[in-house]
Protein backbone atom coordinates (compact mmCIF):
# COMPACT_ATOMS: atom_id res chain seq x y z
CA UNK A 1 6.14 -70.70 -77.81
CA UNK A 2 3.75 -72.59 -75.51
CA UNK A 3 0.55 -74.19 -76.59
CA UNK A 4 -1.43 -73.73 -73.85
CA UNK A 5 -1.16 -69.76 -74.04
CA UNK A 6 -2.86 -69.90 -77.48
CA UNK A 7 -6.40 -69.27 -76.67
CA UNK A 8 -9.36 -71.05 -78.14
CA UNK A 9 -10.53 -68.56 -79.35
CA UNK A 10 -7.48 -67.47 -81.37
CA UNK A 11 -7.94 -67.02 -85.46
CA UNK A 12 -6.36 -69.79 -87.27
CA UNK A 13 -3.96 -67.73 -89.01
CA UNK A 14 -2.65 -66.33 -85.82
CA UNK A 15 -2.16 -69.74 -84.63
CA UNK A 16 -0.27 -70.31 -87.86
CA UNK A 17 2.40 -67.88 -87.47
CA UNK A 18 2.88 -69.27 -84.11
CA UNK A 19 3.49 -72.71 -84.71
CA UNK A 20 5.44 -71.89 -88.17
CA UNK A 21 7.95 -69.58 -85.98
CA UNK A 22 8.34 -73.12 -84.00
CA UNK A 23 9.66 -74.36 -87.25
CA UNK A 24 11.79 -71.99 -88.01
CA UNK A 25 13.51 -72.61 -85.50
CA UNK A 26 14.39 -76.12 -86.47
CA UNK A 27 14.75 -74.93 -90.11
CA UNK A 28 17.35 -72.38 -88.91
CA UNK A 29 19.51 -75.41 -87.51
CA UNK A 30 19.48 -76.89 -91.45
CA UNK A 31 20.83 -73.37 -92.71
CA UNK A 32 17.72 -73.19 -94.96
CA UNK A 33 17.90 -70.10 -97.27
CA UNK A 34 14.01 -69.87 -97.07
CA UNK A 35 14.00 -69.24 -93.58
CA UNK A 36 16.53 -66.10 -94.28
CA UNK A 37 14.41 -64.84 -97.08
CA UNK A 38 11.05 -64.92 -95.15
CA UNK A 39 12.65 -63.39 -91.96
CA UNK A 40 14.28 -60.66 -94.42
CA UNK A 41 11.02 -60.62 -96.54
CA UNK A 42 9.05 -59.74 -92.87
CA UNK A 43 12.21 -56.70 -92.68
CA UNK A 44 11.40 -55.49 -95.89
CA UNK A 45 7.67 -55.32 -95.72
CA UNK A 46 6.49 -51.92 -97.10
CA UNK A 47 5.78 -48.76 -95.31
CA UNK A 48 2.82 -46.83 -95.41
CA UNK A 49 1.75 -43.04 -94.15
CA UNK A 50 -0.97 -42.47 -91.68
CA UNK A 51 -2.77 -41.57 -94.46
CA UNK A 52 -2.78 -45.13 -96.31
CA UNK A 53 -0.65 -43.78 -99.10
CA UNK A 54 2.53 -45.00 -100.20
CA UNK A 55 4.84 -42.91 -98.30
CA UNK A 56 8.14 -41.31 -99.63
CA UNK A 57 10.64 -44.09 -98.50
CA UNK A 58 9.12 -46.86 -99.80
CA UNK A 59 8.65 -44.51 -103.70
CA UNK A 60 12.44 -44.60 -103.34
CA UNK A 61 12.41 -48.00 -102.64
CA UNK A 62 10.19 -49.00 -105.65
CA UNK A 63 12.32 -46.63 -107.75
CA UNK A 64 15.27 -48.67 -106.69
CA UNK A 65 13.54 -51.96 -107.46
CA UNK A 66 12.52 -50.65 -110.72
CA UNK A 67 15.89 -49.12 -111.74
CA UNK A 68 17.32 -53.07 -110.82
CA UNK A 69 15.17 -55.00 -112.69
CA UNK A 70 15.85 -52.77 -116.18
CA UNK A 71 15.81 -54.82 -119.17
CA UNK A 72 13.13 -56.96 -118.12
CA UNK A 73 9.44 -57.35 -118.56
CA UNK A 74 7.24 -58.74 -115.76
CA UNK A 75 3.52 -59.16 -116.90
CA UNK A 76 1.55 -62.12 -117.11
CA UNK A 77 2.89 -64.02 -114.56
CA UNK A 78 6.46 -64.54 -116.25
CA UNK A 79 9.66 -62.79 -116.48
CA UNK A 80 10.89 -61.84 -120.22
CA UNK A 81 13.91 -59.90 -121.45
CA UNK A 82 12.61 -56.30 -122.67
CA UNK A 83 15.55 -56.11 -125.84
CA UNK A 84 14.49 -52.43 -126.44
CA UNK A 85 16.30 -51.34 -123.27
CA UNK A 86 18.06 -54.42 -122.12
CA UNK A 87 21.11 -53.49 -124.12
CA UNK A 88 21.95 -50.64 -121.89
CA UNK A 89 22.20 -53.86 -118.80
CA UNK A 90 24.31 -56.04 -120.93
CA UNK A 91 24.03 -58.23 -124.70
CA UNK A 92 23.24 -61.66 -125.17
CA UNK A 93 26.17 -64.07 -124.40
CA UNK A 94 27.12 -67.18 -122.94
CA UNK A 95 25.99 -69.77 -120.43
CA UNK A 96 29.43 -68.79 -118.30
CA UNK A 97 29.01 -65.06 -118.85
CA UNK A 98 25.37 -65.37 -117.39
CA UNK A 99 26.17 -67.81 -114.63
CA UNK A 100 28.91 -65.05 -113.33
CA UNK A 101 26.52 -62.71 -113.23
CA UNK A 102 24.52 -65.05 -110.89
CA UNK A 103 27.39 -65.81 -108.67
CA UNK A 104 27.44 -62.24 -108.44
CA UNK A 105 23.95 -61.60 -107.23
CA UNK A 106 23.96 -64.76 -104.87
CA UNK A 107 27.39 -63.07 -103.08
CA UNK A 108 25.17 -59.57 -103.23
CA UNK A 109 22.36 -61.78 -101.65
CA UNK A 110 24.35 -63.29 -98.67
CA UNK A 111 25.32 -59.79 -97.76
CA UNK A 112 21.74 -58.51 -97.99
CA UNK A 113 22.05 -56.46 -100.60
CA UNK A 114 19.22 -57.30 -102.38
CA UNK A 115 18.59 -54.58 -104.59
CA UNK A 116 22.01 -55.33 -106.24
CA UNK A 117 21.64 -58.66 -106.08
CA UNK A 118 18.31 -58.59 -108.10
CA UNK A 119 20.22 -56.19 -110.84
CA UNK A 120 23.05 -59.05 -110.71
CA UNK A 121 20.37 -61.70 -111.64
CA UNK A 122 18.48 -59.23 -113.77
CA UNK A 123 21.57 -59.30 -115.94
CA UNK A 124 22.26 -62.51 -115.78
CA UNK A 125 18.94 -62.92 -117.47
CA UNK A 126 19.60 -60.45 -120.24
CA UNK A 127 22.39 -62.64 -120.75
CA UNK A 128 21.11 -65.96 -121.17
CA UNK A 129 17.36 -65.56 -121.10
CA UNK A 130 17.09 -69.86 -120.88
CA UNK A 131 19.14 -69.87 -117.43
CA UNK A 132 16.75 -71.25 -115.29
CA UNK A 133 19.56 -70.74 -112.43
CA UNK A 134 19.64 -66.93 -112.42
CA UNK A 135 15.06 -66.85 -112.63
CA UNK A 136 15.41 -68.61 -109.30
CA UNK A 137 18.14 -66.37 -107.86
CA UNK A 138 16.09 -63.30 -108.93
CA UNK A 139 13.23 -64.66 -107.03
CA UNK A 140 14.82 -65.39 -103.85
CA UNK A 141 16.09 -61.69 -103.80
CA UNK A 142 12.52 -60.39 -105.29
CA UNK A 143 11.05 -62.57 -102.15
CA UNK A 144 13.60 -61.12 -99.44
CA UNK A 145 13.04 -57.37 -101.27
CA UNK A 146 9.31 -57.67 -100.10
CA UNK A 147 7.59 -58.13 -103.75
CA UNK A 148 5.24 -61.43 -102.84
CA UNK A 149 3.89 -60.87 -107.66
CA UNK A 150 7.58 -60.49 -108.92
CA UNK A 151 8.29 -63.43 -106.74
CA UNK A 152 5.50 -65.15 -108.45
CA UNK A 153 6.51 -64.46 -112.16
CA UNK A 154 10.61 -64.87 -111.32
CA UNK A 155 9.40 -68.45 -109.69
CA UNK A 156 6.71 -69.31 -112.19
CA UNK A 157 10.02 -68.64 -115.15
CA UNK A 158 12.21 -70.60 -113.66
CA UNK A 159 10.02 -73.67 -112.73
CA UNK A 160 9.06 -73.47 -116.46
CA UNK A 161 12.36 -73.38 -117.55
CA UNK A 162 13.74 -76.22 -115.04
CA UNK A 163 10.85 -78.22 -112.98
CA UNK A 164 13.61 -80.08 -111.24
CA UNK A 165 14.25 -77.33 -109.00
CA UNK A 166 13.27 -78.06 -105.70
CA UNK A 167 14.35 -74.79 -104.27
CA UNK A 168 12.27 -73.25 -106.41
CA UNK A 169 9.33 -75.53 -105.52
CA UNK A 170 9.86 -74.61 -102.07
CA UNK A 171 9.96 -71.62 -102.29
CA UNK A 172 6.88 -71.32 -103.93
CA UNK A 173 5.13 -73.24 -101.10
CA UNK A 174 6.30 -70.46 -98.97
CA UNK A 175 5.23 -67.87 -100.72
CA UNK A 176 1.48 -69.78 -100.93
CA UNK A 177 2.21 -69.85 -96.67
CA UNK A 178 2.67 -66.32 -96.82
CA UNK A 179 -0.26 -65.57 -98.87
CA UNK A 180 -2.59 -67.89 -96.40
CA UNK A 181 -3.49 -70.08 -99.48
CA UNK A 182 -3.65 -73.52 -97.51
CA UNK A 183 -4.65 -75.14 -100.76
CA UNK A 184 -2.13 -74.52 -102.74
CA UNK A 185 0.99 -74.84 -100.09
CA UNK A 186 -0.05 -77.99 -99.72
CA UNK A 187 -0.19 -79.24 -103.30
CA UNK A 188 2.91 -78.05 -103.89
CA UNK A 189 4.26 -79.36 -100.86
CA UNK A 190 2.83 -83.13 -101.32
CA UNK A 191 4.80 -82.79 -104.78
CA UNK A 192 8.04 -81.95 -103.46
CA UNK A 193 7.44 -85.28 -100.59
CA UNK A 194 6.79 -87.19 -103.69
CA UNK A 195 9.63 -85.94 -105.68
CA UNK A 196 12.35 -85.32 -103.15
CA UNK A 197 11.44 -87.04 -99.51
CA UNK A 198 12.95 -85.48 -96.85
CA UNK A 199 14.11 -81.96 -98.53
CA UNK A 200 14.13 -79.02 -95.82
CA UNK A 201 10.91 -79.23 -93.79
CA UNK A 202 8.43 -80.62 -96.19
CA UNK A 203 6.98 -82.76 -94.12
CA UNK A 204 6.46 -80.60 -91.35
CA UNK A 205 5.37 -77.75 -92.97
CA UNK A 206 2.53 -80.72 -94.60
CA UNK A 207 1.74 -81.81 -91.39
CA UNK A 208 1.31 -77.88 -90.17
CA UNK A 209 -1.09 -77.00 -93.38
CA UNK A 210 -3.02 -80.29 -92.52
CA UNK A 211 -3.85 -78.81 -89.24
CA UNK A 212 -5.01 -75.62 -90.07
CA UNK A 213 -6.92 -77.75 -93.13
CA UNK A 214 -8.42 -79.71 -90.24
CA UNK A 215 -7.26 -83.02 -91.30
CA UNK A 216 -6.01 -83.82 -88.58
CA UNK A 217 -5.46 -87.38 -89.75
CA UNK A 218 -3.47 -86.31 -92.50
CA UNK A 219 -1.46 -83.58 -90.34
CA UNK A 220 -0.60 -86.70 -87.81
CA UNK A 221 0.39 -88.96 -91.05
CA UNK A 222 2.96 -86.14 -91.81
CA UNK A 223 4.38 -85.76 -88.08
CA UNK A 224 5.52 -89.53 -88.31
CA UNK A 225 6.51 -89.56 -91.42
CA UNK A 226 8.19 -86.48 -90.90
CA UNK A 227 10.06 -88.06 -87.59
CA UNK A 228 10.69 -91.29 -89.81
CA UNK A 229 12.99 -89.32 -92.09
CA UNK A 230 14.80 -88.30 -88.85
CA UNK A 231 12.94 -84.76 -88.20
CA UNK A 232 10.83 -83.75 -85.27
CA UNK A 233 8.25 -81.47 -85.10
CA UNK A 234 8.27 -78.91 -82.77
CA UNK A 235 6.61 -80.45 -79.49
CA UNK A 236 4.33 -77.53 -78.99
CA UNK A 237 3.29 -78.70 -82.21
CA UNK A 238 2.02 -82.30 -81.08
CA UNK A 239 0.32 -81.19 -78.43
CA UNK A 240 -1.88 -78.97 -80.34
CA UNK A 241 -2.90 -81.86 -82.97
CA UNK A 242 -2.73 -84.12 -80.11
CA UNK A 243 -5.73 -81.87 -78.49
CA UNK A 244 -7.49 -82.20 -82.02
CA UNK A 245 -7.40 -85.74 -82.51
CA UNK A 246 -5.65 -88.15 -80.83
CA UNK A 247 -2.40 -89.91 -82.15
CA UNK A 248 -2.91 -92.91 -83.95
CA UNK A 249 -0.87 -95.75 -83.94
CA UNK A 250 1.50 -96.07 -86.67
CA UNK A 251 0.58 -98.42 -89.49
């Protein structure tokens, strides 16, 4: 990508996608699964008719989705274990029982099966309904299916259940990226820098949301800190905030 082809007059968000494919590039060189689940989330996206109805393929597809997460109950934001039908999936057990059934869905995962990997983790759940683990696998495989609200509740579960899950945290982030909700990437963001300094791309992806914030002072604060920990931003990056506001020097 080069900075000077992106027009003035460009919307924001457009500029956004831009710059964050810059950064996935460097977050494909760390092997970061959020990368794979928002290029495979992109893949997944769902299909419409001319029309504007739902067409045939993507019923199927939501029949499959629905069929996988049996024995669970997504409303309200969270993910609960529906014991009137669960018992057809599998019966309450043990912490190893459940965490095999995750191992299963996170091998189903890597080979991009994600419909059987969210039935793997939809088990797993049935299984031990406190596993925090298997919440966050589901929603990684949810995320990569294409379903931005099951996501949400999967995520939401888990983080309840375990708020020392960065993955989790950063995954959530994305999914506020995805959504365009500038606001709340960032909060979530700034907690994981707080928590868990230089995990992934935090500080890049900061620095990025500060831009399109226009705080520009707070987007440069985030480049350096974000080189200080060893990481540079993309270069076509700079030269956008550097066309903003001009680098400061560092404290």
């Amino acid at each position: 990508m080069n900075a000077t082809l992106i027009k003035k007059g460009a919307t924001s968000m457009r500029k956004f996608f831009l710059i964050a494919a810059a950064l996935l590039v460097v977050i494909a060189c760390t092997g970061c699964q959020g990368a794979k689940a928002e290029g495979d989330a992109n893949a997944n996206a769902r299909r419409t008719d001319e029309s504007g109805q739902v067409s045939p393929s993507e019923r199927y597809e939501r029949e499959r989705i629905e069929r996988a997460l049996t024995g669970l109950d997504i409303e309200g934001g969270r993910v609960e274990v529906d014991r009137s039908v669960s018992g057809a999936i599998a019966q309450p057990g043990t912490r190893a029982q459940a965490a095999a059934a995750s191992e299963q869905g996170r091998h189903l995962y890597e080979l991009n099966d994600t419909i059987g990997a969210i039935a793997a983790f939809a088990k797993s759940i049935i299984i031990d309904e406190s596993y925090a683990d298997a919440y966050l696998g589901l929603a990684k495989a949810l995320h990569a299916n294409g379903e931005p609200n099951e996501t949400l509740a999967a995520l939401h579960t888990a983080l309840g259940l375990n708020g020392e899950l960065k993955e989790g945290h950063y995954l959530l982030a994305q999914i506020y990226q995805e959504a365009g909700n500038l606001n709340q990437q960032i909060a979530v963001l700034l907690g994981i820098a707080k928590r868990w300094p230089g995990y992934l791309e935090t500080e890049s992806r900061l620095a990025i949301a500060y831009y399109y914030s226009h705080d520009y002072g707070s987007a440069w604060k985030f480049v350096h800190r974000s080189e200080d920990l060893g990481k540079a931003v993309p270069p076509q990056f700079r030269e956008l905030l550097a066309g903003e506001m001009r680098e400061p020097a560092r404290p």
